[in-house]
C-alpha atoms as a PDB file:
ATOM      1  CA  UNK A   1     159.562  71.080  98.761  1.00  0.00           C
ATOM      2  CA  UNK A   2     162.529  73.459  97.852  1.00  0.00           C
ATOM      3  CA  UNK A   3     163.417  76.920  99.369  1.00  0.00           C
ATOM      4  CA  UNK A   4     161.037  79.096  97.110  1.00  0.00           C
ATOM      5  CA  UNK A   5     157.885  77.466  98.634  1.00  0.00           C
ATOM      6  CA  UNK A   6     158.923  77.467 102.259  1.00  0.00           C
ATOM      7  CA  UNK A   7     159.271  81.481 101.896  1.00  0.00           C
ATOM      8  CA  UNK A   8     155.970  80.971 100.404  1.00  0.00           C
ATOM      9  CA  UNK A   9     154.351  79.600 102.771  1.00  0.00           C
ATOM     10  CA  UNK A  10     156.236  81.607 105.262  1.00  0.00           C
ATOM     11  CA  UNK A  11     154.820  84.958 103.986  1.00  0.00           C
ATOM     12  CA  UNK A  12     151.677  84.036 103.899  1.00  0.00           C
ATOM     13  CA  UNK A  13     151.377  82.405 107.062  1.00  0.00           C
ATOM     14  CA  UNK A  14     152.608  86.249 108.640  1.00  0.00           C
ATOM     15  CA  UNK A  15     150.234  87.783 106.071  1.00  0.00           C
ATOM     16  CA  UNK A  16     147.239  86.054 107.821  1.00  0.00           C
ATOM     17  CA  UNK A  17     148.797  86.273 111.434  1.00  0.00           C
ATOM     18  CA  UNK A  18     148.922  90.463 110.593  1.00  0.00           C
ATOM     19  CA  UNK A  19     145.161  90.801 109.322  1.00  0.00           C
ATOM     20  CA  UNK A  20     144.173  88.645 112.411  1.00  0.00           C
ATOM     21  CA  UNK A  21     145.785  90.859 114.696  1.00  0.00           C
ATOM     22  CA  UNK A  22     144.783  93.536 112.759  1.00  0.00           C
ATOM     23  CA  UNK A  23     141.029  92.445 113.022  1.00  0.00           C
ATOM     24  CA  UNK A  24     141.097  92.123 116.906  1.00  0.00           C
ATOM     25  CA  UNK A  25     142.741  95.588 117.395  1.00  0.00           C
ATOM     26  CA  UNK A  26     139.736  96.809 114.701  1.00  0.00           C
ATOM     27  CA  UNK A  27     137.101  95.021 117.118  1.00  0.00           C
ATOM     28  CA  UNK A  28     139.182  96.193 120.348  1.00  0.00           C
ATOM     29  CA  UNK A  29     138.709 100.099 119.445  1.00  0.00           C
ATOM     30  CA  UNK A  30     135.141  99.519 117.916  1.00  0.00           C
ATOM     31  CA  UNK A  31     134.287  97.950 121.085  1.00  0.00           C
ATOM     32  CA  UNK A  32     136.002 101.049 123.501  1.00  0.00           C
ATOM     33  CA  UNK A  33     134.969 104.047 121.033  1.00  0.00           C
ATOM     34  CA  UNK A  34     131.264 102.520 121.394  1.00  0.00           C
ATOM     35  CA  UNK A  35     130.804 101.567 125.218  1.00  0.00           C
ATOM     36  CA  UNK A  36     132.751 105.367 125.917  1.00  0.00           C
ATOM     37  CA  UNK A  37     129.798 107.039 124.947  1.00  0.00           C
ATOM     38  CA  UNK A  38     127.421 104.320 127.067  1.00  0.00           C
ATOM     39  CA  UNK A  39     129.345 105.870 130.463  1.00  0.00           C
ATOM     40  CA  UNK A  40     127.037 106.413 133.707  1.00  0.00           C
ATOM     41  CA  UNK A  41     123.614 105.382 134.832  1.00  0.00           C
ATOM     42  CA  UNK A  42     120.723 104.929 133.023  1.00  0.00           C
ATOM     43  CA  UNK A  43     116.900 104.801 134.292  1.00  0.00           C
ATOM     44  CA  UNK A  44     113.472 102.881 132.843  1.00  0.00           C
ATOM     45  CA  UNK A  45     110.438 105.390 133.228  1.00  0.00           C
ATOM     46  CA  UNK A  46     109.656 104.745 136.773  1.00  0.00           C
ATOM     47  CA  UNK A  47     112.931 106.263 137.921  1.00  0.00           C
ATOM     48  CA  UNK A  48     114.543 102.645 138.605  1.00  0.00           C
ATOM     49  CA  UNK A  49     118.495 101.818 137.877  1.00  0.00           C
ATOM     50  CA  UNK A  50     118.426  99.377 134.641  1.00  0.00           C
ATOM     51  CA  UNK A  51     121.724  99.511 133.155  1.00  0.00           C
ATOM     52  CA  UNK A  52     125.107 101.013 135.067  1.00  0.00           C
ATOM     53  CA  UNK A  53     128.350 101.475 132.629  1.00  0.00           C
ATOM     54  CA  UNK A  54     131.653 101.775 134.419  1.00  0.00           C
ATOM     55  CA  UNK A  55     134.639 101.420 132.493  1.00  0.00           C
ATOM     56  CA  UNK A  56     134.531  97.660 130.956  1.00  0.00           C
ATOM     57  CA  UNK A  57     131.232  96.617 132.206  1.00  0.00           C
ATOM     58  CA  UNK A  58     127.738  97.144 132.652  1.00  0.00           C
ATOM     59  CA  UNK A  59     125.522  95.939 135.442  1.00  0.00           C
ATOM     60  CA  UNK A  60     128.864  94.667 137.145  1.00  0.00           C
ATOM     61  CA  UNK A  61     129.398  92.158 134.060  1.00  0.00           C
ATOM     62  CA  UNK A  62     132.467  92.009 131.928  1.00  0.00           C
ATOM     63  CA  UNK A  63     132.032  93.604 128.187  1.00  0.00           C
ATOM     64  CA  UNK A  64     133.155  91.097 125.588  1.00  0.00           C
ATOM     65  CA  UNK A  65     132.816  93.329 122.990  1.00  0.00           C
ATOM     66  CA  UNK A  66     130.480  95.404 120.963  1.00  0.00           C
ATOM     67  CA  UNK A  67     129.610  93.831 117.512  1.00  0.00           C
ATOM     68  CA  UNK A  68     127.806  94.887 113.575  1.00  0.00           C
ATOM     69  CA  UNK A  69     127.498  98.721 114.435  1.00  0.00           C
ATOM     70  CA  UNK A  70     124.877 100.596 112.737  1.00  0.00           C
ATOM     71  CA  UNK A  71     124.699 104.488 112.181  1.00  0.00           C
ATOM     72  CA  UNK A  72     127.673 106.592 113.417  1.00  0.00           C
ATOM     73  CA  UNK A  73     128.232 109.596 115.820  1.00  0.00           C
ATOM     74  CA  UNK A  74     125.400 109.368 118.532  1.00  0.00           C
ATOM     75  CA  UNK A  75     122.946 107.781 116.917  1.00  0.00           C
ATOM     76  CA  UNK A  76     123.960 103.795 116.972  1.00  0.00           C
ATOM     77  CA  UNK A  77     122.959  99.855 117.146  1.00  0.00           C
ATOM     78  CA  UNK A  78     124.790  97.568 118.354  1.00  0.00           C
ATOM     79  CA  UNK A  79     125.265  94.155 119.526  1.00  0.00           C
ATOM     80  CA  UNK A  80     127.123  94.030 123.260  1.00  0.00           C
ATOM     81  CA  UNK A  81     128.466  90.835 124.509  1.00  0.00           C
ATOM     82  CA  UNK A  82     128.641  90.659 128.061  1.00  0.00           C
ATOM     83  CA  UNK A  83     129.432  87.626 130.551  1.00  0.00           C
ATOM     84  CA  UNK A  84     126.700  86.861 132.973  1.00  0.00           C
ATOM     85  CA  UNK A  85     126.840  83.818 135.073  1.00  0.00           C
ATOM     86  CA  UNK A  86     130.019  82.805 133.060  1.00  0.00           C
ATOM     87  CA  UNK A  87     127.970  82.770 130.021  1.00  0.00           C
ATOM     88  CA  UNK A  88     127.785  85.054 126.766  1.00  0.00           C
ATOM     89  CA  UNK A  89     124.378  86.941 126.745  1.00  0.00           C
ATOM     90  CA  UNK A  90     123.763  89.261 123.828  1.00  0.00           C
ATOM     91  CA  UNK A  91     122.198  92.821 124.651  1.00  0.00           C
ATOM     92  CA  UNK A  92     121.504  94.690 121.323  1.00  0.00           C
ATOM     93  CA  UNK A  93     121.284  98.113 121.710  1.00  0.00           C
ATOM     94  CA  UNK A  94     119.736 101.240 119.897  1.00  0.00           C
ATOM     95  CA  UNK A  95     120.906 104.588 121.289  1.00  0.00           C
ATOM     96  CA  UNK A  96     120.607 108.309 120.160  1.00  0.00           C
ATOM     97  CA  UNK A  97     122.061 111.239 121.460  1.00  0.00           C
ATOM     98  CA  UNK A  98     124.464 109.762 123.230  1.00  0.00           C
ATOM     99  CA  UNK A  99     127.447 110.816 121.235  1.00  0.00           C
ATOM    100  CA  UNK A 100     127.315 114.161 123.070  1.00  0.00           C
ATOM    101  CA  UNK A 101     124.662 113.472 125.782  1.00  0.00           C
ATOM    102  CA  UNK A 102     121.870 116.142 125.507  1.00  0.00           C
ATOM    103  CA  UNK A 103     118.175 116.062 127.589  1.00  0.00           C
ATOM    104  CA  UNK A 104     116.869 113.235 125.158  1.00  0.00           C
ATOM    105  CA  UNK A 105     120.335 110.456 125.072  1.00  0.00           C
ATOM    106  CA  UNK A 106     118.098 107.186 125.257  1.00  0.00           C
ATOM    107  CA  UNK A 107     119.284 103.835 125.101  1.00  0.00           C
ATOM    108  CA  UNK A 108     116.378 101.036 123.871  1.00  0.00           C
ATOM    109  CA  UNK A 109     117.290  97.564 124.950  1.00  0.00           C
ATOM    110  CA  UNK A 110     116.650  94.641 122.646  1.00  0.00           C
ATOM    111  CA  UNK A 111     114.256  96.620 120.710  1.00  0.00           C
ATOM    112  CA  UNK A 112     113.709  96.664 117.122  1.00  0.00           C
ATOM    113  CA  UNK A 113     114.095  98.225 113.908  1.00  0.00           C
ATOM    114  CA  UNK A 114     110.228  99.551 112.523  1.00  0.00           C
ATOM    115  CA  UNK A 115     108.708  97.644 115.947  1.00  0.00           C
ATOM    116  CA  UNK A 116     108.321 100.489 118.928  1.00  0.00           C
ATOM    117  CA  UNK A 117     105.974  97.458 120.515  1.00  0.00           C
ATOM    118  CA  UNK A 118     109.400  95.537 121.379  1.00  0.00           C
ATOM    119  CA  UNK A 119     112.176  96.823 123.798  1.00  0.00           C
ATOM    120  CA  UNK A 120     112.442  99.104 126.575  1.00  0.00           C
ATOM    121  CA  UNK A 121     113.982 102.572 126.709  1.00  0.00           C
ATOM    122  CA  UNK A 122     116.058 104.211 129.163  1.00  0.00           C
ATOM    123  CA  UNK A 123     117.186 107.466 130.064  1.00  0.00           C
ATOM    124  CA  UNK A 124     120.397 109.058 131.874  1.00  0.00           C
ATOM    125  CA  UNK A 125     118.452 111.022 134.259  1.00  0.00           C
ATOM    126  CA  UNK A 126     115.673 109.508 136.628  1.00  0.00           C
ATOM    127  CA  UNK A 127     113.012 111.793 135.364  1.00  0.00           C
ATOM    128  CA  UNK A 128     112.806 113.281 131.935  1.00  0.00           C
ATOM    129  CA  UNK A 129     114.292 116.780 131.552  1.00  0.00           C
ATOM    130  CA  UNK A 130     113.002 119.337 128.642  1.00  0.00           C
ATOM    131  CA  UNK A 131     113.888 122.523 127.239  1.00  0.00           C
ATOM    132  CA  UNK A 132     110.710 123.436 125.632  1.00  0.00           C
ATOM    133  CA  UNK A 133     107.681 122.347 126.632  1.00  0.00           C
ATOM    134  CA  UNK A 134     103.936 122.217 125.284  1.00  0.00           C
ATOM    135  CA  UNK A 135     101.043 122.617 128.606  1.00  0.00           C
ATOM    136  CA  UNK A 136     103.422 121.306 130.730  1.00  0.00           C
ATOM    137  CA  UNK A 137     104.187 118.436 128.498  1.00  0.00           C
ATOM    138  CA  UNK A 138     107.768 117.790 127.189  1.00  0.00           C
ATOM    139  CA  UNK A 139     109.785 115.512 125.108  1.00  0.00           C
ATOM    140  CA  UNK A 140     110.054 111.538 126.813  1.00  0.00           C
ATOM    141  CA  UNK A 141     107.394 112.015 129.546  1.00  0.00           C
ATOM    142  CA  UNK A 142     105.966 108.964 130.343  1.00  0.00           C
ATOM    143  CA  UNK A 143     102.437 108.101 129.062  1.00  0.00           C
ATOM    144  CA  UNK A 144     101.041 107.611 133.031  1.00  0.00           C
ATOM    145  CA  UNK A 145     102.181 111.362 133.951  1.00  0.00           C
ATOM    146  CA  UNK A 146     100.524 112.591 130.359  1.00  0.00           C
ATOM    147  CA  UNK A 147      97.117 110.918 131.369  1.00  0.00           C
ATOM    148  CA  UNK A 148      97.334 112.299 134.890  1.00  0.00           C
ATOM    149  CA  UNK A 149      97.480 115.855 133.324  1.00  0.00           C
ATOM    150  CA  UNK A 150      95.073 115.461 130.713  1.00  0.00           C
ATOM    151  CA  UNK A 151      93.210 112.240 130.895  1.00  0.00           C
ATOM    152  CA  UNK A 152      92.860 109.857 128.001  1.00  0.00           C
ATOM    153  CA  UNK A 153      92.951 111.194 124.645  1.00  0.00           C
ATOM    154  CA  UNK A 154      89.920 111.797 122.111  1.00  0.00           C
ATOM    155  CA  UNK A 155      91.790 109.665 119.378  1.00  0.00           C
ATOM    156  CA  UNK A 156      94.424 107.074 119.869  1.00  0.00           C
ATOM    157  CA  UNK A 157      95.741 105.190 117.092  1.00  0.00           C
ATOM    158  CA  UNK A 158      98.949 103.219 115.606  1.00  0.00           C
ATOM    159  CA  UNK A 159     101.101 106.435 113.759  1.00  0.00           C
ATOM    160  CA  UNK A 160     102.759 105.590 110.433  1.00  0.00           C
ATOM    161  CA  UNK A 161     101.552 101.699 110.680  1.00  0.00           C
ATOM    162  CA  UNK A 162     104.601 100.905 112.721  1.00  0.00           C
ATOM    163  CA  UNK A 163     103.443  98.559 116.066  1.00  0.00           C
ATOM    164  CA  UNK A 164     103.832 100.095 119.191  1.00  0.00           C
ATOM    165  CA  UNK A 165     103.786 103.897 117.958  1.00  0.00           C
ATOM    166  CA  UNK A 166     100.463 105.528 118.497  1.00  0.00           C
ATOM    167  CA  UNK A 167      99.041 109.078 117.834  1.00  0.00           C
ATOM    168  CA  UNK A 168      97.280 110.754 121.153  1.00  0.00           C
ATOM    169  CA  UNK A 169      94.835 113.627 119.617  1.00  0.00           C
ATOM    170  CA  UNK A 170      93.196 116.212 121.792  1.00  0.00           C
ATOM    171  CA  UNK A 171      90.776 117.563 119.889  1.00  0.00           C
ATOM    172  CA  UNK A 172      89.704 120.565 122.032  1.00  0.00           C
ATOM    173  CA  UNK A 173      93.122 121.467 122.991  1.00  0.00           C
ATOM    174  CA  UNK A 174      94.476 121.185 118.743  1.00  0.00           C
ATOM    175  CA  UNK A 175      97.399 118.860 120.315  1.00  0.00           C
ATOM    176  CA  UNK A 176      98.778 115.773 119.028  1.00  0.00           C
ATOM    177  CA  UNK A 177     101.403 113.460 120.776  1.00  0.00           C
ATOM    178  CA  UNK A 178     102.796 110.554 118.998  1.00  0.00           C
ATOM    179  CA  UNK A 179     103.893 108.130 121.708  1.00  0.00           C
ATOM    180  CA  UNK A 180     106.790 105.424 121.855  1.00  0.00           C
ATOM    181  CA  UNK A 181     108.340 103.439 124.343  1.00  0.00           C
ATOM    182  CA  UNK A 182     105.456 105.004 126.298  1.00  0.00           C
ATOM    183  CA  UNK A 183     106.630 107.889 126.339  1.00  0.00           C
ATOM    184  CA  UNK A 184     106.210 111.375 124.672  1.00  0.00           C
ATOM    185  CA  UNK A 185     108.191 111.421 121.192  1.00  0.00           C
ATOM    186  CA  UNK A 186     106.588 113.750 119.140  1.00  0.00           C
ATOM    187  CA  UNK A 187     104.601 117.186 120.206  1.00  0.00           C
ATOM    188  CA  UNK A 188     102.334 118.489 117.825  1.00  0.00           C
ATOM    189  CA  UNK A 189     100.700 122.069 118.487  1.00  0.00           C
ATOM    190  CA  UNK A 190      97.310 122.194 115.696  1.00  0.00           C
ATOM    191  CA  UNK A 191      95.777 125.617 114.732  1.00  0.00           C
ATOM    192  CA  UNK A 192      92.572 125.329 115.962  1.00  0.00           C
ATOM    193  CA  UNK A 193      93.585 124.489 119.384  1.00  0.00           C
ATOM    194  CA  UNK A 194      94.080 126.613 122.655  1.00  0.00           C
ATOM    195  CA  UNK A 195      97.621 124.998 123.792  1.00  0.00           C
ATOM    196  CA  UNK A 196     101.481 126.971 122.949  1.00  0.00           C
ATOM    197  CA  UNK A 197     104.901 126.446 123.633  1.00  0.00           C
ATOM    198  CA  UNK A 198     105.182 127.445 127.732  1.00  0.00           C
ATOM    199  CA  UNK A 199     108.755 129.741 127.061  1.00  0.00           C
ATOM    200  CA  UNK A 200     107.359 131.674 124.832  1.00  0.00           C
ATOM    201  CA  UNK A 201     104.013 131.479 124.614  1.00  0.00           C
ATOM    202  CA  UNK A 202     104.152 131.030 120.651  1.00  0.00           C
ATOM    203  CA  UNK A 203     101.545 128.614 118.764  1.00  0.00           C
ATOM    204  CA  UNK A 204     101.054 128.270 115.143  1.00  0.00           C
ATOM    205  CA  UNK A 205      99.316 131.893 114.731  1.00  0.00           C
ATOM    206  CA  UNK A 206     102.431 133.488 115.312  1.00  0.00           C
ATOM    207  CA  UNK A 207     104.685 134.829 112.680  1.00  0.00           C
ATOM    208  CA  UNK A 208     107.971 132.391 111.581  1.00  0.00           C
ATOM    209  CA  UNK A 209     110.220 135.428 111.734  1.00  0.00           C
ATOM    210  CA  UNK A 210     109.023 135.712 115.664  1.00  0.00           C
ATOM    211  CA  UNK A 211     110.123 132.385 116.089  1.00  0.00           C
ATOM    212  CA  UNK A 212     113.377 132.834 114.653  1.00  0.00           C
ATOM    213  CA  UNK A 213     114.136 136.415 116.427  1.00  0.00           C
ATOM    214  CA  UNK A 214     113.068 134.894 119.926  1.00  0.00           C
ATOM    215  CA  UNK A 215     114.463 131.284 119.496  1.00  0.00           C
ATOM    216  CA  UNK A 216     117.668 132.182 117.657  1.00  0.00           C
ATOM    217  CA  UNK A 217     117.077 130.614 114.410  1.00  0.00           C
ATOM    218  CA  UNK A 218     119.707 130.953 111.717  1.00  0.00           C
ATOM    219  CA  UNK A 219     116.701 131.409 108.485  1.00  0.00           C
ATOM    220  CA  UNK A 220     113.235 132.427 109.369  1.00  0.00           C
ATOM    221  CA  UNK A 221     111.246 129.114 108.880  1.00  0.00           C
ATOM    222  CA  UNK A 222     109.004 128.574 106.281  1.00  0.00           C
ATOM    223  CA  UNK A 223     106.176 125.623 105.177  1.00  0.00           C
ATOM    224  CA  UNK A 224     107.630 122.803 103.425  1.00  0.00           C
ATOM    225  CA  UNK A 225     110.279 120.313 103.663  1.00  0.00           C
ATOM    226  CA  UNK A 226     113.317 122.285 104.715  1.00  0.00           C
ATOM    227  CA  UNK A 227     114.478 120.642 107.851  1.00  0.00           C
ATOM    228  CA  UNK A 228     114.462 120.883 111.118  1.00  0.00           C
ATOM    229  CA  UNK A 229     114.765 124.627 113.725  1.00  0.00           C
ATOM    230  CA  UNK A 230     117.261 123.694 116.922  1.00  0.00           C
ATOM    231  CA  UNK A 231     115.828 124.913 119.971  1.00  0.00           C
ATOM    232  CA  UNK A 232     118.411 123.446 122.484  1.00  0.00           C
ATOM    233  CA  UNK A 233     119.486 120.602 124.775  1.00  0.00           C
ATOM    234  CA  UNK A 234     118.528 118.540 121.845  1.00  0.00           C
ATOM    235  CA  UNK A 235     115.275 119.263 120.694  1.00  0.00           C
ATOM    236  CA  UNK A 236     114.202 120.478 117.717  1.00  0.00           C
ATOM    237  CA  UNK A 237     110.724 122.272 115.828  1.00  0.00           C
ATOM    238  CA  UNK A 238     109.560 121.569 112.380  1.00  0.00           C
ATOM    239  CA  UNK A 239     107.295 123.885 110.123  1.00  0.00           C
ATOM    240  CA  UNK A 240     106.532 121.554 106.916  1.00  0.00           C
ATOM    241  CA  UNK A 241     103.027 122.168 107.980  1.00  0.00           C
ATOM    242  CA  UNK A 242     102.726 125.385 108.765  1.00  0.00           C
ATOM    243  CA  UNK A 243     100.435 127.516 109.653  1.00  0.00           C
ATOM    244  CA  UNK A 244      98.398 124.057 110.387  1.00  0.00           C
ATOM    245  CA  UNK A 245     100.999 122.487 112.616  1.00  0.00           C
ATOM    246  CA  UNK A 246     103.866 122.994 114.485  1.00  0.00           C
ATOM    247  CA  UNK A 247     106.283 120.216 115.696  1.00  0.00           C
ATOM    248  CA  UNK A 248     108.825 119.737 118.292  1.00  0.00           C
ATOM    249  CA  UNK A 249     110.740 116.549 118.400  1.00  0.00           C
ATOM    250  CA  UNK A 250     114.532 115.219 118.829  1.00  0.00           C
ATOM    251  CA  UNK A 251     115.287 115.006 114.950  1.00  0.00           C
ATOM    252  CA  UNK A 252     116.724 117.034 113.572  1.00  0.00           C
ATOM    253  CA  UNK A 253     116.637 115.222 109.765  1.00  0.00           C
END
C-alpha cells in the first residue's frame, strides 16, 4: 500500500471521526434546548406531583437524551430517555405551550398522535388557571369538577371520530364542550342558549366590533375561516361560525 492511500485512508478516517462528533454535539443541544423548556413541576388532574424536571433529570432519574423531535417552538414530541433502575425507559412526550409557559403549557405522557383515549396529561400548576371563562367553566378543567357544576350532559359523543375526544352538549344552556384528557379543551357558546363569557358578559348576539374594542383585537372578527382572536395567557376565540357559535380554545391555527 504506498503513501497516496495511507493519506487516504487517513482523511477519511478524521472525516467520519468529525461527523460523529459532530452528531453527538447535534443530539447534546437537541437534548438541552428541549428538556429547558420541560423545567419545574408538573401535576395530573387531581393536583398530584407526576413529573419533576430539575436540570438533567426528571423524577430524580438521569436524562439520556431527547430523541426524533416533532413540531418546533412550544409545541413538540419527543422521545426522552431516562435511566430508571439502571435501565433505559423511553417516555415519549407531547407538549404545547411550553416554549413560553402560558395558563394552558401541558405535557401528555406516552400518548398518541389522533388517539386522546391513550396517555395522560399534566399541567404546571396544581389546579387549572383561565383567563376567560364560560359559567364558571374554563379551559383544562377536569371533567369531575364540570359534572359537579352542571351534571351530565344532554349529548355526549366521540368529536371528529378521533377515540377518546368527546363532545358534551347542553342543550338548554346552547353550550358545547369538547373534552380530552378529561378535561375541558374546547368551549363552545351556541345562539340559542342562555350562557356568555363571565369578563365580559358577551355571547354570540353581540356585535364582532364589541368584541374587538373590549378584548383588544387587532381586525374586528368576522364569519369564516380567518383564524384565530388572542384573548390572553394563551387562549384564544374563533368566529368561523358566527353568529351561530362562538369558540374559545388554546389554538391559535
Amino acid at each position: 500500500m504506498n503513501k497516496n492511500c495511507f493519506e487516504i485512508i487517513y482523511l477519511i478516517a478524521v472525516f467520519t471521526f468529525l461527523c460523529i462528533t459532530s452528531a453527538f454535539a447535534n443530539i447534546d443541544t437537541q437534548t438541552a434546548s428541549i428538556v429547558s423548556k420541560l423545567q419545574g413541576q408538573w401535576y395530573d388532574e387531581n393536583g398530584n406531583l407526576a413529573l419533576d424536571f430539575e436540570g438533567n433529570t426528571v423524577n430524580g432519574c438521569p436524562i439520556v437524551g431527547a430523541y426524533h423531535p416533532a413540531g418546533g417552538s412550544g409545541d413538540f414530541s419527543c422521545t426522552l430517555r431516562i435511566i430508571e433502575n439502571e435501565s433505559y425507559k423511553d417516555l415519549f412526550l407531547v407538549c404545547s405551550h411550553v416554549g413560553k409557559p402560558d395558563y394552558h403549557s401541558h405535557i401528555i405522557l406516552n400518548g398518541a398522535y389522533g388517539d386522546a383515549s391513550k396517555g395522560a396529561m399534566f399541567l404546571k400548576t396544581k389546579t387549572a388557571q383561565y383567563y376567560e371563562t364560560v359559567g364558571g367553566i374554563g379551559i383544562d378543567m377536569p371533567a369531575n369538577e364540570v359534572l359537579a357544576k352542571y351534571g351530565k350532559p344532554d349529548i355526549n359523543r366521540i368529536w371528529r371520530g378521533i377515540p377518546g375526544e368527546y363532545l358534551w352538549k347542553y342543550n338548554r344552556m346552547g353550550l358545547e364542550l369538547v373534552m380530552r384528557h378529561n378535561r375541558v379543551e374546547r368551549i363552545r357558546i351556541l345562539k340559542d342558549g342562555d350562557r356568555h363569557f363571565d369578563r365580559t358578559g358577551f355571547n354570540c348576539a353581540n356585535a364582532p366590533y364589541e368584541f374587538q374594542e373590549v378584548y383588544g383585537f387587532k381586525n374586528v372578527p368576522r364569519a369564516g375561516k380567518f383564524g384565530a382572536f388572542w384573548v390572553g395567557h394563551g387562549e384564544y376565540m374563533w368566529f368561523d361560525e358566527y353568529p351561530d357559535c362562538i369558540e374559545l380554545s388554546t389554538y391559535y391555527n
